[in-house]
PDB file of N, CA and C in Angstrom:
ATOM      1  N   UNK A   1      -8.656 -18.801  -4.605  1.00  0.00           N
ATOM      2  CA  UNK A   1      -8.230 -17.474  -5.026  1.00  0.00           C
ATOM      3  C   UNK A   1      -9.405 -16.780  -5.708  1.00  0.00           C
ATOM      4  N   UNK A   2      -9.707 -15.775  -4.975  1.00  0.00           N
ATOM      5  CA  UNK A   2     -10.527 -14.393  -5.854  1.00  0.00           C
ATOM      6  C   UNK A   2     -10.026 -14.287  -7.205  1.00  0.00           C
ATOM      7  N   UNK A   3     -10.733 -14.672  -8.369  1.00  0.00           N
ATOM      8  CA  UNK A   3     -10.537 -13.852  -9.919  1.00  0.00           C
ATOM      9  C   UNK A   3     -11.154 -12.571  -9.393  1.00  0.00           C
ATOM     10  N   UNK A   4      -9.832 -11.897 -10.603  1.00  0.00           N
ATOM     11  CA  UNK A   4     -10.598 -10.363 -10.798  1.00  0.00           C
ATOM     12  C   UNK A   4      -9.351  -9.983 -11.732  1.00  0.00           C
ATOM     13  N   UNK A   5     -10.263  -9.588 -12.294  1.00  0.00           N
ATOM     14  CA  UNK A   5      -9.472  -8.723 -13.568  1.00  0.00           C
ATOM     15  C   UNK A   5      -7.977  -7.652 -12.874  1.00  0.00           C
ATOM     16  N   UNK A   6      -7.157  -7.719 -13.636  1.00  0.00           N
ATOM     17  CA  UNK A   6      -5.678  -6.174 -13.268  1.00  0.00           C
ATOM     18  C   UNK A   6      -6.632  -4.742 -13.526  1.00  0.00           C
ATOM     19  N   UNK A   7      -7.714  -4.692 -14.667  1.00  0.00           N
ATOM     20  CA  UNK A   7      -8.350  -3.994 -14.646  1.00  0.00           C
ATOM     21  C   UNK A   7      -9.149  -3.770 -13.464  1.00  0.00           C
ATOM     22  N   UNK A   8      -9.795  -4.339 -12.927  1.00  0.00           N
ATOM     23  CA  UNK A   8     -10.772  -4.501 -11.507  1.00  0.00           C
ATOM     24  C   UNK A   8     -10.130  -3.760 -10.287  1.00  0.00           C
ATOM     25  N   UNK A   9      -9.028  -4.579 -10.511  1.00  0.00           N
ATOM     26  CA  UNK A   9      -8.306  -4.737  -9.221  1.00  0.00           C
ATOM     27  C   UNK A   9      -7.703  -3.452  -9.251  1.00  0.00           C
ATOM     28  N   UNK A  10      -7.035  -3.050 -10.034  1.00  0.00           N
ATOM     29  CA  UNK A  10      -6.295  -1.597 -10.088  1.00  0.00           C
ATOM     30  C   UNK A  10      -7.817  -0.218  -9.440  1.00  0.00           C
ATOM     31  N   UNK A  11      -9.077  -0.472 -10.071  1.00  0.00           N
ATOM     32  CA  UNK A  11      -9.742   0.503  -9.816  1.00  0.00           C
ATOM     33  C   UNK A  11      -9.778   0.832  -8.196  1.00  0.00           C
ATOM     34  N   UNK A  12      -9.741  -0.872  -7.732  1.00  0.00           N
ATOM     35  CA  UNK A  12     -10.079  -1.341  -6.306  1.00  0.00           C
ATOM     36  C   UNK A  12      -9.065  -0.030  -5.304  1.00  0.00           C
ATOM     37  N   UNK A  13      -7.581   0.089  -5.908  1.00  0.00           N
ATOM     38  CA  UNK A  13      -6.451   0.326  -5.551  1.00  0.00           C
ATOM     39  C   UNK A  13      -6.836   1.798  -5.937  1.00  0.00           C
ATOM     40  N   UNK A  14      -7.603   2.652  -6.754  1.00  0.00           N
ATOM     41  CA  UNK A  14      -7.348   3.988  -6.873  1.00  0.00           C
ATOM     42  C   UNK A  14      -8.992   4.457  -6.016  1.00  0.00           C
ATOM     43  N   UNK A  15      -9.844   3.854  -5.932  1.00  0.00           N
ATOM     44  CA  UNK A  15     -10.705   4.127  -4.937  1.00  0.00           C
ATOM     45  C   UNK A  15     -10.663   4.552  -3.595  1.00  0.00           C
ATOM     46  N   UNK A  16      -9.085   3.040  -2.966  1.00  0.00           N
ATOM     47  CA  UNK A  16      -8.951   3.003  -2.062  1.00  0.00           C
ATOM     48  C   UNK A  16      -7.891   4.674  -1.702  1.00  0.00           C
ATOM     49  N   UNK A  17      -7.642   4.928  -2.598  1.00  0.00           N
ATOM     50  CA  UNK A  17      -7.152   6.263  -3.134  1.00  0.00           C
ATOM     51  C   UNK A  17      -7.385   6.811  -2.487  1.00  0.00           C
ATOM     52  N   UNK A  18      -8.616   6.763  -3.563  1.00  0.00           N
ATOM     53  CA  UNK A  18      -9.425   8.190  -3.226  1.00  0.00           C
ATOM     54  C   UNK A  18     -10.160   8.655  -1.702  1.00  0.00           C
ATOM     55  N   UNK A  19     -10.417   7.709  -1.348  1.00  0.00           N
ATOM     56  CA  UNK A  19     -10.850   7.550   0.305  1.00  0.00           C
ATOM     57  C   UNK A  19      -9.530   8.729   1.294  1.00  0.00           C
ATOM     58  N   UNK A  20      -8.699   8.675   0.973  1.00  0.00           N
ATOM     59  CA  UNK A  20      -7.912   9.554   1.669  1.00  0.00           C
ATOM     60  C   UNK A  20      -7.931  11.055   1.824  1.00  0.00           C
ATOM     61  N   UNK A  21      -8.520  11.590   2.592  1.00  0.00           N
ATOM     62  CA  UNK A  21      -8.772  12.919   3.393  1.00  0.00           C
ATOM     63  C   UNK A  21      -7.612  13.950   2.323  1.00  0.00           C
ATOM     64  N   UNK A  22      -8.138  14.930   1.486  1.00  0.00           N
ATOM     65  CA  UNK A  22      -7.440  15.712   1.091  1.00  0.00           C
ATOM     66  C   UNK A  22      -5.771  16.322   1.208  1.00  0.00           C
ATOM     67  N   UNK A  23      -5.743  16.547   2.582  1.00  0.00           N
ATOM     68  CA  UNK A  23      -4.786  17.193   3.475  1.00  0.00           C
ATOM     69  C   UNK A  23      -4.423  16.257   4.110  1.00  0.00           C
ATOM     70  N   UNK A  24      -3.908  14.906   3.492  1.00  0.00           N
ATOM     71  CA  UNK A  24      -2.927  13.557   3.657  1.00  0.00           C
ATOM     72  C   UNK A  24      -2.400  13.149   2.138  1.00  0.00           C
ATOM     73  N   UNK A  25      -3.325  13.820   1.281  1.00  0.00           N
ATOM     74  CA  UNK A  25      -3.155  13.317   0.013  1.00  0.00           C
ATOM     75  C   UNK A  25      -2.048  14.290  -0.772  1.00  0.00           C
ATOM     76  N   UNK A  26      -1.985  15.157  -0.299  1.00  0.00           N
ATOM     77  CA  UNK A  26      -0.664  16.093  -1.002  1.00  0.00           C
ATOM     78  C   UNK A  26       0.231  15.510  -0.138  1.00  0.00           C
ATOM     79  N   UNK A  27       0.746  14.992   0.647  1.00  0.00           N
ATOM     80  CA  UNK A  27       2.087  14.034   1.204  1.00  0.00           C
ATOM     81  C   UNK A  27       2.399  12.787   0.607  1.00  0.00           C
ATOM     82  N   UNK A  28       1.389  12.472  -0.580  1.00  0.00           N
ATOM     83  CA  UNK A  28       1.851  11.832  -1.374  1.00  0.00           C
ATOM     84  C   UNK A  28       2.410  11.404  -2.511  1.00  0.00           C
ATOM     85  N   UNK A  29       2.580  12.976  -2.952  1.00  0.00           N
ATOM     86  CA  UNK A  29       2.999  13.449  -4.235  1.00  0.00           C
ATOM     87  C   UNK A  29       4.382  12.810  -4.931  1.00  0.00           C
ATOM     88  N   UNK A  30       5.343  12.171  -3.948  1.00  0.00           N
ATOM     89  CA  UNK A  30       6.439  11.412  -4.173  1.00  0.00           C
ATOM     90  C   UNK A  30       6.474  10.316  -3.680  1.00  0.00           C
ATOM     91  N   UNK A  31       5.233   9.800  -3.808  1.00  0.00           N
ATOM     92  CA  UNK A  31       4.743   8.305  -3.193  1.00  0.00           C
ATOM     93  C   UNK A  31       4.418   7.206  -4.735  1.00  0.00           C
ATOM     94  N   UNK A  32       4.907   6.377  -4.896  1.00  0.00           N
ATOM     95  CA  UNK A  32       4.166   5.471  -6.381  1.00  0.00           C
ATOM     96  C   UNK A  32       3.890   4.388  -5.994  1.00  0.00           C
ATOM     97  N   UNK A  33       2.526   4.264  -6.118  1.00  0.00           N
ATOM     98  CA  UNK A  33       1.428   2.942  -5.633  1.00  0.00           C
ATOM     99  C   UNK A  33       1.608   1.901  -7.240  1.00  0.00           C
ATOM    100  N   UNK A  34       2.340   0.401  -6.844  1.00  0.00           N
ATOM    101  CA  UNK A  34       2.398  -0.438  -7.808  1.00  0.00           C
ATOM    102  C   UNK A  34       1.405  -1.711  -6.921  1.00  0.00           C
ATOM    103  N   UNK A  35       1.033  -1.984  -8.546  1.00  0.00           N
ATOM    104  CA  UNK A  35       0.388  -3.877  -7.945  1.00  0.00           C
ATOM    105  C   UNK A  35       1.549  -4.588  -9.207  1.00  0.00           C
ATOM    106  N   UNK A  36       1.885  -5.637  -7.928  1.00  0.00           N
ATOM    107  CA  UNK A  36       2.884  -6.658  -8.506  1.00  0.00           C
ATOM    108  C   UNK A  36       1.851  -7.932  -8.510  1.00  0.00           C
ATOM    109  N   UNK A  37       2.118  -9.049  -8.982  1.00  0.00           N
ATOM    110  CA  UNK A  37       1.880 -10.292  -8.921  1.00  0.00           C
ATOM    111  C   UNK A  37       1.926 -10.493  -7.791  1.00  0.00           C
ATOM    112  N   UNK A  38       3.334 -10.974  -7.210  1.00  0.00           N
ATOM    113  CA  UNK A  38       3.584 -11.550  -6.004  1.00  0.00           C
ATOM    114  C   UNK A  38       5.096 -10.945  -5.848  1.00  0.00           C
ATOM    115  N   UNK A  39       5.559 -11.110  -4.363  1.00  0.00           N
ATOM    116  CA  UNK A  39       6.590 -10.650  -4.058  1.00  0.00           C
ATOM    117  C   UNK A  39       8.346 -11.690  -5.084  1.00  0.00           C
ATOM    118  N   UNK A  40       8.923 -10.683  -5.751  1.00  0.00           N
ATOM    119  CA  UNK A  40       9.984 -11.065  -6.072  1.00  0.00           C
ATOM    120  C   UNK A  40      10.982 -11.338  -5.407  1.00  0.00           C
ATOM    121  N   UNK A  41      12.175 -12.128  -5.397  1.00  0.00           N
ATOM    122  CA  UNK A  41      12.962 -12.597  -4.299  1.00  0.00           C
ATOM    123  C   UNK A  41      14.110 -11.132  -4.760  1.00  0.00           C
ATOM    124  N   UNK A  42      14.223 -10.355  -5.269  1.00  0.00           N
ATOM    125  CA  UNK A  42      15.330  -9.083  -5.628  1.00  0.00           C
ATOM    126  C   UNK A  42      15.074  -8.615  -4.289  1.00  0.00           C
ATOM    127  N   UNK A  43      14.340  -8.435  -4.021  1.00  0.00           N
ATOM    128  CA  UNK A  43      13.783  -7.046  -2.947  1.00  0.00           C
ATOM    129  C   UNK A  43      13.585  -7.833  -1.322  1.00  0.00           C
ATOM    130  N   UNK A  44      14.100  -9.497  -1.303  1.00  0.00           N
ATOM    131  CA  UNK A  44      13.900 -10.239  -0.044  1.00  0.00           C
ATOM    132  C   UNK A  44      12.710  -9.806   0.638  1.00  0.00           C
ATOM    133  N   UNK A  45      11.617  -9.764   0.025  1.00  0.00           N
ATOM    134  CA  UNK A  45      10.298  -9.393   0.740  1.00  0.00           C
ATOM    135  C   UNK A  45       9.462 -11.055   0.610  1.00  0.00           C
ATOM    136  N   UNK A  46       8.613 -11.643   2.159  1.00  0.00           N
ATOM    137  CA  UNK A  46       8.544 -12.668   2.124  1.00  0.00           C
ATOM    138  C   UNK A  46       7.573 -13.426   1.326  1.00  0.00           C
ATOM    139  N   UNK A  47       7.482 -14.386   0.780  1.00  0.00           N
ATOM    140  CA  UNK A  47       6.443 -14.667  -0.155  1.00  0.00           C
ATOM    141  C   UNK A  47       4.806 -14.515   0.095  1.00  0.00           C
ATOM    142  N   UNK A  48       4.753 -14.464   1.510  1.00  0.00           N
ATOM    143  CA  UNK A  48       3.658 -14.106   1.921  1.00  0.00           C
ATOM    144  C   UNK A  48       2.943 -12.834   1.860  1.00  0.00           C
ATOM    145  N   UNK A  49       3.709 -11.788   1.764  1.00  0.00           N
ATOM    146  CA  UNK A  49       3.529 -10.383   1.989  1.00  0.00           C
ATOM    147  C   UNK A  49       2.225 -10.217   1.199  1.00  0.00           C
ATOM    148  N   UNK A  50       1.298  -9.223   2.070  1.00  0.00           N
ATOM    149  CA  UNK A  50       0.496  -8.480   1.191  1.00  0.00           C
ATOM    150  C   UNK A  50       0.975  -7.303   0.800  1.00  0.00           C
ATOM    151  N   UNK A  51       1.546  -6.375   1.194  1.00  0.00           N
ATOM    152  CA  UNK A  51       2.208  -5.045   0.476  1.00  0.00           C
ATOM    153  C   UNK A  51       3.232  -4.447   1.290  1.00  0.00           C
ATOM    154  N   UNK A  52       3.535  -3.828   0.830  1.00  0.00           N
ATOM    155  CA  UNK A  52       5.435  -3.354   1.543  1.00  0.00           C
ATOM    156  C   UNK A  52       5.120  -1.779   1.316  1.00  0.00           C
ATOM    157  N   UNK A  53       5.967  -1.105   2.253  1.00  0.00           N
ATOM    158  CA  UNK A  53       6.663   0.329   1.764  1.00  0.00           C
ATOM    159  C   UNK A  53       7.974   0.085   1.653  1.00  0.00           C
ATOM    160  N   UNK A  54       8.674   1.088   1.046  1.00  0.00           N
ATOM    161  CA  UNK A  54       9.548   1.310   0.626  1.00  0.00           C
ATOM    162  C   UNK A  54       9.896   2.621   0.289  1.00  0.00           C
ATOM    163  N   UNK A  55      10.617   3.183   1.269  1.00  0.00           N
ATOM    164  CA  UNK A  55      10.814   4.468   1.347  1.00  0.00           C
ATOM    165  C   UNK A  55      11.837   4.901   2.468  1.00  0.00           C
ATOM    166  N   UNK A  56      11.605   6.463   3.003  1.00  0.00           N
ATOM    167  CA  UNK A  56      12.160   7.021   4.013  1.00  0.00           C
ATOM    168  C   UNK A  56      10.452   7.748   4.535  1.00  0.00           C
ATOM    169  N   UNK A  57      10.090   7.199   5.899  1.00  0.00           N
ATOM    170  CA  UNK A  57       9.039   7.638   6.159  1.00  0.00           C
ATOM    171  C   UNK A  57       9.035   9.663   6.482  1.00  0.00           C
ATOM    172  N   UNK A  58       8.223  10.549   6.077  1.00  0.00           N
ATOM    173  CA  UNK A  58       8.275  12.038   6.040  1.00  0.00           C
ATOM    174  C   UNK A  58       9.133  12.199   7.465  1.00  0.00           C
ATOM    175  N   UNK A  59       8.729  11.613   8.726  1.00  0.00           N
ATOM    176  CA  UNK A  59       9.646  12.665   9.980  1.00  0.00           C
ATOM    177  C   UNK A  59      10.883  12.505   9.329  1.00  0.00           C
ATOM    178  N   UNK A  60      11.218  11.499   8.813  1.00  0.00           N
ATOM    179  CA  UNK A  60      12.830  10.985   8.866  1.00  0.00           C
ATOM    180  C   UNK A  60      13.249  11.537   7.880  1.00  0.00           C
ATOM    181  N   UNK A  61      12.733  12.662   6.889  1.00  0.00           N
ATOM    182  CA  UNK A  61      13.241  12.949   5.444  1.00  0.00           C
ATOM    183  C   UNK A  61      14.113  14.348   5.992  1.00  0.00           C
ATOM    184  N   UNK A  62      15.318  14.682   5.824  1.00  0.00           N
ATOM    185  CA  UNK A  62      15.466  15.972   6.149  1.00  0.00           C
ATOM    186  C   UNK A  62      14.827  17.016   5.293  1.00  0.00           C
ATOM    187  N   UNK A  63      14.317  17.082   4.455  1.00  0.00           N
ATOM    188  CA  UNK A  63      13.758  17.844   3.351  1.00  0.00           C
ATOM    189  C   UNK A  63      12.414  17.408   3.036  1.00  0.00           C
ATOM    190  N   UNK A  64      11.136  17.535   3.353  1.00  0.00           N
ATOM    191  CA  UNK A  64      10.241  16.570   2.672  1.00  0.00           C
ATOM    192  C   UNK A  64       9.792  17.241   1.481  1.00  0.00           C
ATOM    193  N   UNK A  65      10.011  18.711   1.650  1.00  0.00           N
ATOM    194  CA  UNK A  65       9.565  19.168  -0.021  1.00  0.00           C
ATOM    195  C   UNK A  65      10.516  18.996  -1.288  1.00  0.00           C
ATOM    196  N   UNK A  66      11.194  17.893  -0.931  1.00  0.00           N
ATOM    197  CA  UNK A  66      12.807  18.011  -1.930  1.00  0.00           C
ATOM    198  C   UNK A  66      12.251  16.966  -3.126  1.00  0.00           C
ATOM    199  N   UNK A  67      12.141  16.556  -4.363  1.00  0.00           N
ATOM    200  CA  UNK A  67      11.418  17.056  -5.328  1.00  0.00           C
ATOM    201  C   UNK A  67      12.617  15.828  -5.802  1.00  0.00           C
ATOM    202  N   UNK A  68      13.982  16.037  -5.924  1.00  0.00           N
ATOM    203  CA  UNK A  68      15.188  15.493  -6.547  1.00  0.00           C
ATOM    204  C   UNK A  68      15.285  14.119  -6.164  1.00  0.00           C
ATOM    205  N   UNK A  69      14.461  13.283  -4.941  1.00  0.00           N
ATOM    206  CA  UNK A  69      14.872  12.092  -4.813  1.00  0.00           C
ATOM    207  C   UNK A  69      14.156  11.111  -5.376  1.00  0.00           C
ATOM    208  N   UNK A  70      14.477   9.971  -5.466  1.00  0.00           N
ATOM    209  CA  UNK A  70      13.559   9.153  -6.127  1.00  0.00           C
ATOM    210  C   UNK A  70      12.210   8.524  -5.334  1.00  0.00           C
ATOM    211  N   UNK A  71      11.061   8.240  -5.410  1.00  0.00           N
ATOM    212  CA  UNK A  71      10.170   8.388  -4.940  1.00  0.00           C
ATOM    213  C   UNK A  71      10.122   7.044  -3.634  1.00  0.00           C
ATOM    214  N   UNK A  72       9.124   7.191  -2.790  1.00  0.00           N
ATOM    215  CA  UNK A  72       8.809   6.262  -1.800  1.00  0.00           C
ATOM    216  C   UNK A  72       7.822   4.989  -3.165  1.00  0.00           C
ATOM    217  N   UNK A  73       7.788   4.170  -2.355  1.00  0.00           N
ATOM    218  CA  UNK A  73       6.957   3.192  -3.459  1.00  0.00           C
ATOM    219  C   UNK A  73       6.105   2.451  -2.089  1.00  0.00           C
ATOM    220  N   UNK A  74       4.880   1.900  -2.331  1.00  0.00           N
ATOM    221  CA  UNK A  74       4.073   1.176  -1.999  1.00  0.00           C
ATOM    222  C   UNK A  74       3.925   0.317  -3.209  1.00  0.00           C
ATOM    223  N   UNK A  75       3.580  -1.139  -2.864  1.00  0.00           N
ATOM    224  CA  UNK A  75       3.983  -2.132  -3.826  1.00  0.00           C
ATOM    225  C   UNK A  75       2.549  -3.110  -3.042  1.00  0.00           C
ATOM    226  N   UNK A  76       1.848  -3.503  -3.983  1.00  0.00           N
ATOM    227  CA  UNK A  76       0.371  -4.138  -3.254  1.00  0.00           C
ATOM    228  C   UNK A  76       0.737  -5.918  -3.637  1.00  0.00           C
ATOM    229  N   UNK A  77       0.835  -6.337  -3.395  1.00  0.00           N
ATOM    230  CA  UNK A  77       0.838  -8.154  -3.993  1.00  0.00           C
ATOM    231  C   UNK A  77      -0.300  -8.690  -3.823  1.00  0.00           C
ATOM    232  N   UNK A  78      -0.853  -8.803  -5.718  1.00  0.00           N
ATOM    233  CA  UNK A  78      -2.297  -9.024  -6.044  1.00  0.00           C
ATOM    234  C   UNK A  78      -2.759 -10.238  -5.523  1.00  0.00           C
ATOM    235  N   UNK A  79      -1.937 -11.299  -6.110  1.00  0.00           N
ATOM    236  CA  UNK A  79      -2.138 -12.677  -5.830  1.00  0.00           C
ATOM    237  C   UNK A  79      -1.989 -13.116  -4.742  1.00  0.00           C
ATOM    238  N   UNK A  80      -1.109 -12.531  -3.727  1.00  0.00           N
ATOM    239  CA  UNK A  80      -1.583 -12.725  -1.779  1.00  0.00           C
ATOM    240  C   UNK A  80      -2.710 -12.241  -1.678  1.00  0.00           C
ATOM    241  N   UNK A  81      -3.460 -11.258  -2.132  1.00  0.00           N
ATOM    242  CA  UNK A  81      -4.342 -10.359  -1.728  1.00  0.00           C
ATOM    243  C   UNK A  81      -5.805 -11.165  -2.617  1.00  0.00           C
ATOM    244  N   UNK A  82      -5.480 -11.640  -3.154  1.00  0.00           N
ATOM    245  CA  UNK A  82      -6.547 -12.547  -3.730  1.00  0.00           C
ATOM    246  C   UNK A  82      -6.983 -13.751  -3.398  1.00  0.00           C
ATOM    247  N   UNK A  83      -6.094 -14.675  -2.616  1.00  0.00           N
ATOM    248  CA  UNK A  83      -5.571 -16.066  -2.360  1.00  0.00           C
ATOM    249  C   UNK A  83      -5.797 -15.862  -0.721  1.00  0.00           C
ATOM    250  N   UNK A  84      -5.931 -14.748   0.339  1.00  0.00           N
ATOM    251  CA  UNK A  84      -6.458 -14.946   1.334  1.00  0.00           C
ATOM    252  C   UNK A  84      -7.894 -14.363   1.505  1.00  0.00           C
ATOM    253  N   UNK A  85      -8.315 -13.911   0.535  1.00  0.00           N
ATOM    254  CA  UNK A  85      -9.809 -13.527   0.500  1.00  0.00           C
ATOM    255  C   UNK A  85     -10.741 -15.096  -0.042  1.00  0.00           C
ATOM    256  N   UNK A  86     -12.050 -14.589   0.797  1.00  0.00           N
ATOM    257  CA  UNK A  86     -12.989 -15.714   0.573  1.00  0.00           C
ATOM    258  C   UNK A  86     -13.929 -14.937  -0.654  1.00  0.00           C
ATOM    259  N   UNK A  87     -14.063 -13.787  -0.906  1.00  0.00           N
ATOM    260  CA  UNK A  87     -15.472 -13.186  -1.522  1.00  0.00           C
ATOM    261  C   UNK A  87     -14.808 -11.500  -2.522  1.00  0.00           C
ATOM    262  N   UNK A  88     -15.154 -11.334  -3.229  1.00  0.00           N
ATOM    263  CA  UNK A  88     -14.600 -10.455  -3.964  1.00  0.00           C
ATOM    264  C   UNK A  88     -14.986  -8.436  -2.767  1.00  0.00           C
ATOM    265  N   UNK A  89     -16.171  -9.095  -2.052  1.00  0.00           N
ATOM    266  CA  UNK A  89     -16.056  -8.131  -1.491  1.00  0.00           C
ATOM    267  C   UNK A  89     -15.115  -7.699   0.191  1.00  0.00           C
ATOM    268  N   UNK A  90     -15.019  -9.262   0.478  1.00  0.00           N
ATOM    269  CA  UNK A  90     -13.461  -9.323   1.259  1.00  0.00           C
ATOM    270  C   UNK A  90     -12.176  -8.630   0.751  1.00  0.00           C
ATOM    271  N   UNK A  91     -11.980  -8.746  -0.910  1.00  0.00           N
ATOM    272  CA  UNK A  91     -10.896  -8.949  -1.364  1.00  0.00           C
ATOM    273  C   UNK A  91     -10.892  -6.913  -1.839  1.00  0.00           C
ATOM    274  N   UNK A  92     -11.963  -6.418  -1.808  1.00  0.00           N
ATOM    275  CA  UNK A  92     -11.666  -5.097  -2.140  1.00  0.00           C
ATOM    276  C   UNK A  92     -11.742  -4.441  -0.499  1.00  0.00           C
ATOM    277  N   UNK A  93     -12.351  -4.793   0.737  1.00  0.00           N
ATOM    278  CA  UNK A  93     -12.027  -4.307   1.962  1.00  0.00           C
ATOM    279  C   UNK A  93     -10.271  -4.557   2.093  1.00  0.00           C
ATOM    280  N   UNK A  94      -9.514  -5.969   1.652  1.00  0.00           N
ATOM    281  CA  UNK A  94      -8.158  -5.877   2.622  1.00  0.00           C
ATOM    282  C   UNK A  94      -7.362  -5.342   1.216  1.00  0.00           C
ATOM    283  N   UNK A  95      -7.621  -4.791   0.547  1.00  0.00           N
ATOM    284  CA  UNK A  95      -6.503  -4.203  -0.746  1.00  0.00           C
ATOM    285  C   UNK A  95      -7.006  -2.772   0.427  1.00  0.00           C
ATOM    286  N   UNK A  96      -8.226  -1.926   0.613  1.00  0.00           N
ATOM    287  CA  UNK A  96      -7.680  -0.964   1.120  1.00  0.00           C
ATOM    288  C   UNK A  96      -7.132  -0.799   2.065  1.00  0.00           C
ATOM    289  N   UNK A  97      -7.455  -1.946   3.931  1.00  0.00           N
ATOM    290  CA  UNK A  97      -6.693  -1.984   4.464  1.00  0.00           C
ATOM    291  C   UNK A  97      -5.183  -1.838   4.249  1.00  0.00           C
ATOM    292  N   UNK A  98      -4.812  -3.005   3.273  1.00  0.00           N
ATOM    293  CA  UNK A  98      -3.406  -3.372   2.914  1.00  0.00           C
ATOM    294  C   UNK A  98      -2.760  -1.882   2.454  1.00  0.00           C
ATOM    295  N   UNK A  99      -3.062  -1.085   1.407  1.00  0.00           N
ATOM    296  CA  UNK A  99      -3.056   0.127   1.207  1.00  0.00           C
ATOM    297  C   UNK A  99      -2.901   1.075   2.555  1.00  0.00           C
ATOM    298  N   UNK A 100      -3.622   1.385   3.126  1.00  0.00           N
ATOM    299  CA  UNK A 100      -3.804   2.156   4.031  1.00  0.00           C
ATOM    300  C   UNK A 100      -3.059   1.786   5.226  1.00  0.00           C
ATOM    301  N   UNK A 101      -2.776   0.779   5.321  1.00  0.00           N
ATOM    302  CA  UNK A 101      -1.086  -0.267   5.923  1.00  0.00           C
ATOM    303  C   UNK A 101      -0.479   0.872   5.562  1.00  0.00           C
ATOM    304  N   UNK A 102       0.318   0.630   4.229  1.00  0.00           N
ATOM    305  CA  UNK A 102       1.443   0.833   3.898  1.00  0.00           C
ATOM    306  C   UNK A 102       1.602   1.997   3.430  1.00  0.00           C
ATOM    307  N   UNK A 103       0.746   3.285   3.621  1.00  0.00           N
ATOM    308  CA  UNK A 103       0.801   4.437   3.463  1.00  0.00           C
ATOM    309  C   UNK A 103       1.207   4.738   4.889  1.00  0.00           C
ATOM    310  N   UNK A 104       0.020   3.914   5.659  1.00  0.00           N
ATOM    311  CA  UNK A 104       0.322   4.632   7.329  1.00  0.00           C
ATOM    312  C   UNK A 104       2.212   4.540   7.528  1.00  0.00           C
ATOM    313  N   UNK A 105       3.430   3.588   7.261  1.00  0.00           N
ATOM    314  CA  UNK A 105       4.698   3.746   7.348  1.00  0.00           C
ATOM    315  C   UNK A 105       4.964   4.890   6.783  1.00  0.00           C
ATOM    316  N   UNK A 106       4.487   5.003   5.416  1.00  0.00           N
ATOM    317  CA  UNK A 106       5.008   6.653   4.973  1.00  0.00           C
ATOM    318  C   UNK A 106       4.618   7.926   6.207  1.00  0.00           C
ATOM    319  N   UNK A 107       3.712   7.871   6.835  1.00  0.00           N
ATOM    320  CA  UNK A 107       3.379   8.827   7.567  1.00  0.00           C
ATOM    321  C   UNK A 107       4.226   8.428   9.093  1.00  0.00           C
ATOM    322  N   UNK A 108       4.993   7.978   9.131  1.00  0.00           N
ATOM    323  CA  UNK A 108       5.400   7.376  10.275  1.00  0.00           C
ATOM    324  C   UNK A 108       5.076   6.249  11.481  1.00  0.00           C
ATOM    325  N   UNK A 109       4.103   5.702  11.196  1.00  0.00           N
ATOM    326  CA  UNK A 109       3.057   4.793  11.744  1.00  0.00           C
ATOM    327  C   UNK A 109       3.697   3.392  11.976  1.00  0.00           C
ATOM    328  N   UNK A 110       4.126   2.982  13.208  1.00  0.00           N
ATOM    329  CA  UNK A 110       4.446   1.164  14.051  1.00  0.00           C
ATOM    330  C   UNK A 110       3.124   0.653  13.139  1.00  0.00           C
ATOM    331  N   UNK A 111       3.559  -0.413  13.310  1.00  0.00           N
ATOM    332  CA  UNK A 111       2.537  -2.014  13.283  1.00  0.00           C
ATOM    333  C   UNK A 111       1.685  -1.530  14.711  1.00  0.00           C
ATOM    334  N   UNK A 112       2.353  -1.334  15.561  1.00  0.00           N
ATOM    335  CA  UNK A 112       0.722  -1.372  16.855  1.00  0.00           C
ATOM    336  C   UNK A 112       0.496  -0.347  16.129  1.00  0.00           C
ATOM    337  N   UNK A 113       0.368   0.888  15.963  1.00  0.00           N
ATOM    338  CA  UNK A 113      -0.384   2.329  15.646  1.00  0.00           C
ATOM    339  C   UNK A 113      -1.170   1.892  14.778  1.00  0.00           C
ATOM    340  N   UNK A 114      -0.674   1.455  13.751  1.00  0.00           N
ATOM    341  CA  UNK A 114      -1.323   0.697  12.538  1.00  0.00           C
ATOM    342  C   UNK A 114      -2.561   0.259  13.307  1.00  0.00           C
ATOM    343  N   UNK A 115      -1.989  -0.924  14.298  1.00  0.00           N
ATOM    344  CA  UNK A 115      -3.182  -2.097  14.151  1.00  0.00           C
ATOM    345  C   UNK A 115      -4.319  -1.287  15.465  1.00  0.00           C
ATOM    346  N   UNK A 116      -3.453   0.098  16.047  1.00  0.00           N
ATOM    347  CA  UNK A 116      -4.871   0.577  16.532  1.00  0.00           C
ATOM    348  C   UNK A 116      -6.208   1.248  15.821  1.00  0.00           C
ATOM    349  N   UNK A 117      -5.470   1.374  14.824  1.00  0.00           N
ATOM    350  CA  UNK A 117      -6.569   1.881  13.785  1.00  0.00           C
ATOM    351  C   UNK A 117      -7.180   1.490  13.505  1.00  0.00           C
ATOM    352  N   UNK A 118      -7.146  -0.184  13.391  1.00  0.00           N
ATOM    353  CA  UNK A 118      -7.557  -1.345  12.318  1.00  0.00           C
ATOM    354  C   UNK A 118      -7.089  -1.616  11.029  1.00  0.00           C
ATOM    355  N   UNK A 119      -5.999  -1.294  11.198  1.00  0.00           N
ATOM    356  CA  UNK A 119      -5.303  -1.403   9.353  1.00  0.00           C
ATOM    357  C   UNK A 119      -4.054  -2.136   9.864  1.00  0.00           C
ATOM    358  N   UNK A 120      -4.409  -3.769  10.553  1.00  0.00           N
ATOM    359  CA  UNK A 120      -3.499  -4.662  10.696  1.00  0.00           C
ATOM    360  C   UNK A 120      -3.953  -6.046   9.687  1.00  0.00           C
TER     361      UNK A 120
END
């Protein structure tokens, strides 16, 4: 397992942020990016997981400017994401992949679409 600080690792996660093209980044305004430990059994997500969405992806929202619902969540799992990396600079490439995963569902995006991108 990669050490790295919650401090480290969180910057890793708002970098990977920031990398996102302006005019994708206001569709995320009701989006909340968490790092968990590892996946909790509440939410039946598998122990393996590197990160989940959790949401209603935008086509499917009847309203997407509607303000009143509770937010989409992206949820990163540090300690998967640490524990399949060999090198700390492995481990900050697949947090943004993993990220950029699980934003692509908010935007409507399959696993193949995903993985044509390279964010499998």
């Amino acid at each position: 397992m990669i050490p790295i600080s919650d401090a480290d690792f969180d910057r890793a996660v708002t970098a990977a942020l920031a990398e996102i093209p302006q005019e994708f980044r206001r569709y995320l305004d009701n989006v909340v990016i968490e790092v968990h430990a590892a996946p909790g059994g509440d939410l039946g997500i598998p122990a393996d997981t590197l990160g989940v969405y959790l949401g209603v992806p935008l086509e499917e929202k009847a309203d997407p400017g509607m303000t009143a619902v509770l937010p989409d969540r992206v949820i990163l799992f540090r300690d998967n994401l640490c524990a399949m990396c060999r090198s700390r600079a492995e481990l900050i490439r697949e947090i943004r992949i993993t990220l950029l995963h699980e934003i692509g569902h908010h935007f409507g995006l399959d696993e193949d679409q995903l993985a044509e991108l390279g964010y499998d």
